[in-house]
C-alpha atoms as a PDB file:
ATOM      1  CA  UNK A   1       0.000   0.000   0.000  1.00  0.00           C
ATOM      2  CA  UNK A   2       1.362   3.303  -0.955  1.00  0.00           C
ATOM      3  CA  UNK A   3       0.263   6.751   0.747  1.00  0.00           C
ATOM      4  CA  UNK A   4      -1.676   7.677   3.289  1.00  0.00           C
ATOM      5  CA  UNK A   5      -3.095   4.606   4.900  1.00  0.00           C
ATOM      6  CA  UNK A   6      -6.660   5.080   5.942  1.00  0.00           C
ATOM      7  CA  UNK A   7      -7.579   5.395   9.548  1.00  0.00           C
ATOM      8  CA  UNK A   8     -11.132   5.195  10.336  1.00  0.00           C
ATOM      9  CA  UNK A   9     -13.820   3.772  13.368  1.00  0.00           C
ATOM     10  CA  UNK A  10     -15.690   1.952  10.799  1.00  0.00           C
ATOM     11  CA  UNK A  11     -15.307  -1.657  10.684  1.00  0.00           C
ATOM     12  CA  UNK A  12     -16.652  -1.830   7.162  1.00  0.00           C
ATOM     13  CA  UNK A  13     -14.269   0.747   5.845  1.00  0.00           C
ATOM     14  CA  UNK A  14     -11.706  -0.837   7.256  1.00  0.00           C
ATOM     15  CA  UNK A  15     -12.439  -4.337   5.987  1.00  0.00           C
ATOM     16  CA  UNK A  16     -13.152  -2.620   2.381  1.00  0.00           C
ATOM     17  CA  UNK A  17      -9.080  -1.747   2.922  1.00  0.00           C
ATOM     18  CA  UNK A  18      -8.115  -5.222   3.506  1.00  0.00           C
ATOM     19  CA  UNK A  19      -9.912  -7.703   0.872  1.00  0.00           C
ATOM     20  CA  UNK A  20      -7.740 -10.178   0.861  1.00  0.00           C
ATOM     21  CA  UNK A  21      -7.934 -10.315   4.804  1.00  0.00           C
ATOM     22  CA  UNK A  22      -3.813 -10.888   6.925  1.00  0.00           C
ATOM     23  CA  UNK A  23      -2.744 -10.177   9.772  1.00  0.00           C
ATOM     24  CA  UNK A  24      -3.626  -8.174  11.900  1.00  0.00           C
ATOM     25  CA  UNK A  25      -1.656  -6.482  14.818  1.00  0.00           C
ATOM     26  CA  UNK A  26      -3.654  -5.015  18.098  1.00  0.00           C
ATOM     27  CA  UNK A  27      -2.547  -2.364  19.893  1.00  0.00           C
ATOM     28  CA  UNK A  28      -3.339  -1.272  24.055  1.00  0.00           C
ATOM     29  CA  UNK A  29      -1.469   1.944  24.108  1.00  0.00           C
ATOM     30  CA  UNK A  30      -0.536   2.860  27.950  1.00  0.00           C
ATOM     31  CA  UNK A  31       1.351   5.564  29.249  1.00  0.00           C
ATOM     32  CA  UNK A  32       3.854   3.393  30.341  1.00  0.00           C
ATOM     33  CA  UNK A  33       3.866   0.595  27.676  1.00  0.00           C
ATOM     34  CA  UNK A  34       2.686  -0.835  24.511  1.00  0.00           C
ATOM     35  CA  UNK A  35       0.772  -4.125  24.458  1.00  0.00           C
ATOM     36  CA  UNK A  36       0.500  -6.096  21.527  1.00  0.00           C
ATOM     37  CA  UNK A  37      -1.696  -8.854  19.786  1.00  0.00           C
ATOM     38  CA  UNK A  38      -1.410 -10.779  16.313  1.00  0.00           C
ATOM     39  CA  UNK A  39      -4.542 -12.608  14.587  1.00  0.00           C
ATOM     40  CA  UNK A  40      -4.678 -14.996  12.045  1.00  0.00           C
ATOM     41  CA  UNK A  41      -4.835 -14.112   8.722  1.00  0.00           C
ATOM     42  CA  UNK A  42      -8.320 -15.613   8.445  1.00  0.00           C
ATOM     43  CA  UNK A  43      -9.227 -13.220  11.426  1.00  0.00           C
ATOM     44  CA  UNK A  44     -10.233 -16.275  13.483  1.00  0.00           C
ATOM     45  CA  UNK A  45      -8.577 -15.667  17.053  1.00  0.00           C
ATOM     46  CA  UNK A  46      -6.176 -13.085  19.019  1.00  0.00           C
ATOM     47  CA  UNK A  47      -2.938 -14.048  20.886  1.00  0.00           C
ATOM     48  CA  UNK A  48      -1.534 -11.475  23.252  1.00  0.00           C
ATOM     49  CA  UNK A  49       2.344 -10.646  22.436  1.00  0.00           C
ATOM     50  CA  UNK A  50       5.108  -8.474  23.698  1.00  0.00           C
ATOM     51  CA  UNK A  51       4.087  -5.596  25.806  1.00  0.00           C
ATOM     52  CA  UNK A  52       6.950  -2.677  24.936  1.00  0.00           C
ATOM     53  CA  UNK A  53       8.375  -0.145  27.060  1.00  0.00           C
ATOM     54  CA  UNK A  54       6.834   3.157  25.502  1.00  0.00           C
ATOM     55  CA  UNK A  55       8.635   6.393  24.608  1.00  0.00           C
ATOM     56  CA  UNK A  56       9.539   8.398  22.147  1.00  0.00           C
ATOM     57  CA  UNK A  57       7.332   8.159  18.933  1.00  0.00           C
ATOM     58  CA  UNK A  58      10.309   7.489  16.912  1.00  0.00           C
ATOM     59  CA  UNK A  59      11.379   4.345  19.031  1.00  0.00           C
ATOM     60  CA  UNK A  60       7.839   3.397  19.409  1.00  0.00           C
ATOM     61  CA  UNK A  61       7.458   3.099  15.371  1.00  0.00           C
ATOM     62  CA  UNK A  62      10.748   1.088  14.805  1.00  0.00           C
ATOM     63  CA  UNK A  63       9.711  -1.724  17.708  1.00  0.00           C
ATOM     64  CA  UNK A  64       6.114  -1.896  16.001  1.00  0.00           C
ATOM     65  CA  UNK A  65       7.831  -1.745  12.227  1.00  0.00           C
ATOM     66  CA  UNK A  66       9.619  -4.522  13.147  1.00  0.00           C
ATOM     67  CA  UNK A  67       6.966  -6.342  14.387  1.00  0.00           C
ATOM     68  CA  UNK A  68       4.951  -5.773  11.576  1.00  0.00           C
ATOM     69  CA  UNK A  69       7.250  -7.112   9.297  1.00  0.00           C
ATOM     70  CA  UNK A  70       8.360  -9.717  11.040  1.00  0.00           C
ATOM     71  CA  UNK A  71       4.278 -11.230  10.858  1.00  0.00           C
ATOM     72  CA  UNK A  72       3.700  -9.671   7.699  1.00  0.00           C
ATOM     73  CA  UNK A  73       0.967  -7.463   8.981  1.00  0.00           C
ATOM     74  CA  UNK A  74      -1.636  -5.850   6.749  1.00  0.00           C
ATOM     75  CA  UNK A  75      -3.621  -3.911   9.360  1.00  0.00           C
ATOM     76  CA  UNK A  76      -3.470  -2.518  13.090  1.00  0.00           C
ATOM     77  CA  UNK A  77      -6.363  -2.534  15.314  1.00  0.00           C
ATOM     78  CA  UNK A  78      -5.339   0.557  17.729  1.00  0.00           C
ATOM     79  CA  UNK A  79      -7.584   0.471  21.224  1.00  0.00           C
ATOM     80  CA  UNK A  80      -9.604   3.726  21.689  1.00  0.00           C
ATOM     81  CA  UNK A  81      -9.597   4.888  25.330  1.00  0.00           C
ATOM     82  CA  UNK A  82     -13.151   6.456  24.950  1.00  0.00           C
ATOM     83  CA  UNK A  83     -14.978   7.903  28.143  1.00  0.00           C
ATOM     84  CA  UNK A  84     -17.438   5.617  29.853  1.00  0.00           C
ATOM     85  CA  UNK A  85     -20.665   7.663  28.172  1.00  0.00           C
ATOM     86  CA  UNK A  86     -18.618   7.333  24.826  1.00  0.00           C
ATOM     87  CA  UNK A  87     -16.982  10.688  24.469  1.00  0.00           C
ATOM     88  CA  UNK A  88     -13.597  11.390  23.820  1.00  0.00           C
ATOM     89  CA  UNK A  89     -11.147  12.517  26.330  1.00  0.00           C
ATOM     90  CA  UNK A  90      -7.823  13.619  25.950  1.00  0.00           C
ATOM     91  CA  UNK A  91      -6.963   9.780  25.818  1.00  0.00           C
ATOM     92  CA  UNK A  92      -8.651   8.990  22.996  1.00  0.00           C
ATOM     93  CA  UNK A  93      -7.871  12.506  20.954  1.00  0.00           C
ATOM     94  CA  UNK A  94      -3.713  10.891  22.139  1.00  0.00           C
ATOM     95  CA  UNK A  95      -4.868   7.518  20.758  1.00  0.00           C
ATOM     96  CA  UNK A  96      -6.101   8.632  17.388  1.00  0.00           C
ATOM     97  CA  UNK A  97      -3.083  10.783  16.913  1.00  0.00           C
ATOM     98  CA  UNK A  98      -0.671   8.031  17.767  1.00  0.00           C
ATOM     99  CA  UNK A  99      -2.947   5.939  14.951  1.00  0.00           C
ATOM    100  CA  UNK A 100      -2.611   8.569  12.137  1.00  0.00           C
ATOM    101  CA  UNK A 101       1.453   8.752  12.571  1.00  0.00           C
ATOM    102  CA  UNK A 102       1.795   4.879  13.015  1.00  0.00           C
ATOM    103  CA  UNK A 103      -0.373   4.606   9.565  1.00  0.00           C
ATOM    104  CA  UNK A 104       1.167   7.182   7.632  1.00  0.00           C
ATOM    105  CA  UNK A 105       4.858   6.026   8.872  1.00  0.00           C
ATOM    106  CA  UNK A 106       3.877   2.420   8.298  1.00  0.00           C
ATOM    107  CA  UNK A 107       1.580   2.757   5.489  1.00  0.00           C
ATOM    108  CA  UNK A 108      -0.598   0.610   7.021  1.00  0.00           C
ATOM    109  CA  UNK A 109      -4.719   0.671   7.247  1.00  0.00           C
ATOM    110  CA  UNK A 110      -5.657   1.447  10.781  1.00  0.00           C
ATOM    111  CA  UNK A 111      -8.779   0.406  12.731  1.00  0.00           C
ATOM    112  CA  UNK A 112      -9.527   2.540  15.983  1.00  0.00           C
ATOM    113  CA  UNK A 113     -11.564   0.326  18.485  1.00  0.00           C
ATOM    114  CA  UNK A 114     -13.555   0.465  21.592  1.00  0.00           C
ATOM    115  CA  UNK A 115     -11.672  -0.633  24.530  1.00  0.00           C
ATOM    116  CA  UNK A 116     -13.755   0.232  26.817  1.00  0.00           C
ATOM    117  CA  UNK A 117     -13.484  -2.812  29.696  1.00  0.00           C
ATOM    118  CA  UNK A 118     -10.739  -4.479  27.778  1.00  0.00           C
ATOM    119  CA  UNK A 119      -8.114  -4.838  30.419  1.00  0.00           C
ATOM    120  CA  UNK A 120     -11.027  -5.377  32.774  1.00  0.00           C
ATOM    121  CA  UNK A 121     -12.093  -8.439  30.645  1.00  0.00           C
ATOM    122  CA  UNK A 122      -8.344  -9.086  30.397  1.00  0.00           C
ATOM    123  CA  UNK A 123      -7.806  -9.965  34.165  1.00  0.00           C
ATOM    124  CA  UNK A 124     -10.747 -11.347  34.777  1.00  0.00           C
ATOM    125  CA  UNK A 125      -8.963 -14.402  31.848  1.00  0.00           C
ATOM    126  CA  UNK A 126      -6.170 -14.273  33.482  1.00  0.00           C
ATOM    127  CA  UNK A 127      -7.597 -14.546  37.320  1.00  0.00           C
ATOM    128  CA  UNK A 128      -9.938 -17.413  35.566  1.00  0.00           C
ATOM    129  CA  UNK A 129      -6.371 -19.128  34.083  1.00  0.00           C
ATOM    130  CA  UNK A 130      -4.396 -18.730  37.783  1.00  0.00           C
ATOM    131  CA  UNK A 131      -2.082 -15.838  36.571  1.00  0.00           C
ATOM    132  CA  UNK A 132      -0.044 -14.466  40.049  1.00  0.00           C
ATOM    133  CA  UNK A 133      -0.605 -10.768  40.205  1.00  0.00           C
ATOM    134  CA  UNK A 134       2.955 -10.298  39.658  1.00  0.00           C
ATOM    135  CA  UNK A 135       2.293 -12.065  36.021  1.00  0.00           C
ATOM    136  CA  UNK A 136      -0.845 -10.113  35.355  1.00  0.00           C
ATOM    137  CA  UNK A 137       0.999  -6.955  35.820  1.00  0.00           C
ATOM    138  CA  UNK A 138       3.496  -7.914  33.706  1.00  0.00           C
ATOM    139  CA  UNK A 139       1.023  -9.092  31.101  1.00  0.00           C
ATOM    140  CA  UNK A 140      -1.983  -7.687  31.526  1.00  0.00           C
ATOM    141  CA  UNK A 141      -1.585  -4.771  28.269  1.00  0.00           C
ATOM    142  CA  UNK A 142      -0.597  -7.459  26.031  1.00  0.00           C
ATOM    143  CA  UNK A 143      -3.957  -9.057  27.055  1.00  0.00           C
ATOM    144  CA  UNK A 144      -6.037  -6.362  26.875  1.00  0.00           C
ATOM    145  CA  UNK A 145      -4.404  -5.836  22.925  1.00  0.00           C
ATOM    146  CA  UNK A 146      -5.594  -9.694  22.042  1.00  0.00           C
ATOM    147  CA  UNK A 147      -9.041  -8.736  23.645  1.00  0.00           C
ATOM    148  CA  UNK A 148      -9.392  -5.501  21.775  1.00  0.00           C
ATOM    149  CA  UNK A 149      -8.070  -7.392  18.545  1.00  0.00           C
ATOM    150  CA  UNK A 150     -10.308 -10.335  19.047  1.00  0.00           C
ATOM    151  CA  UNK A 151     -13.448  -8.165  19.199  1.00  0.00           C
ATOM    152  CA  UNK A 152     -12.804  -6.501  16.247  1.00  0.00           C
ATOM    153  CA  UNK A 153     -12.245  -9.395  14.370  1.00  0.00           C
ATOM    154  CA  UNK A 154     -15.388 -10.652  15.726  1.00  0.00           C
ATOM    155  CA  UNK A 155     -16.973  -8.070  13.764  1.00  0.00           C
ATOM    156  CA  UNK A 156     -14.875  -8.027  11.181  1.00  0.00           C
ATOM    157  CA  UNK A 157     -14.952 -12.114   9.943  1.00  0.00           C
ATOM    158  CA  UNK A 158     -18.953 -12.195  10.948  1.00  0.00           C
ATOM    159  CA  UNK A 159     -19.860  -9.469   8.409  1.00  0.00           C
ATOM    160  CA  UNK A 160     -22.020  -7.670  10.662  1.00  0.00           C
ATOM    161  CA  UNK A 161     -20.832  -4.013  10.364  1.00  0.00           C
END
């Protein structure tokens, strides 16, 4: 793909970008770190991955580049920290910002996704699979990216946009 990549909040838009499906990498972006999930290239099922220190955008870009080429990724599902009633916060406005460089520098299509109760739903999987808390905290963004990742391929796979 050459040019801007798009990045949109539509799941049909984004699918429209992809028609020969791949994979797809999932983002949690913390303040603190970076967790990651891959899917399938059939966008049948999520598994959490590294979770990266965070910093500067330009060291952030070259840990996710390689990533991406490493799986051969054709899309990123970014998680978007929206308020509880759905607004955005200065989170989210960070988040979609982060999303527009990371597309445009990796010329990549970008999905922006819900994560509302992600890492919630993350810890509760790991209580339920006897993760120690000191393993959960290590974890637990890398989780929340396959969770965020996994719903959108839900969506994505089932058709129902």
């Amino acid at each position: 793909m050459s040019g801007a990549a798009p990045v949109t909040e539509e799941a049909g838009e984004f699918r429209a970008a992809l028609p020969g499906g791949g994979v797809l990498m999932g983002l949690d972006l913390g303040t603190q770190t970076i967790g990651t999930a891959f899917c399938d290239a059939g966008w049948s099922f999520a598994t959490a991955a590294k979770t990266l220190p965070r910093g500067k955008f330009a060291r952030d870009r070259a840990a996710l580049q390689a990533l991406a080429a490493e799986r051969r990724v054709k899309g990123l599902v970014v998680g978007l920290p929206l308020n509880m009633d759905g607004t955005s916060g200065p989170r989210a406005q960070a988040s979609r910002a982060f999303a527009r460089n990371l597309a445009e520098a990796l010329a990549l299509p970008v999905l922006l996704w819900d994560e509302r109760w992600s890492t919630t739903s993350a810890e509760r999987a790991m209580i339920d699979q006897d993760f120690s808390r000191a393993k959960r905290a290590e974890r637990i963004d890398s989780h929340a990216a396959a969770v965020i990742l996994q719903a959108a391929i839900d969506r994505l796979a089932g058709g129902v946009l």
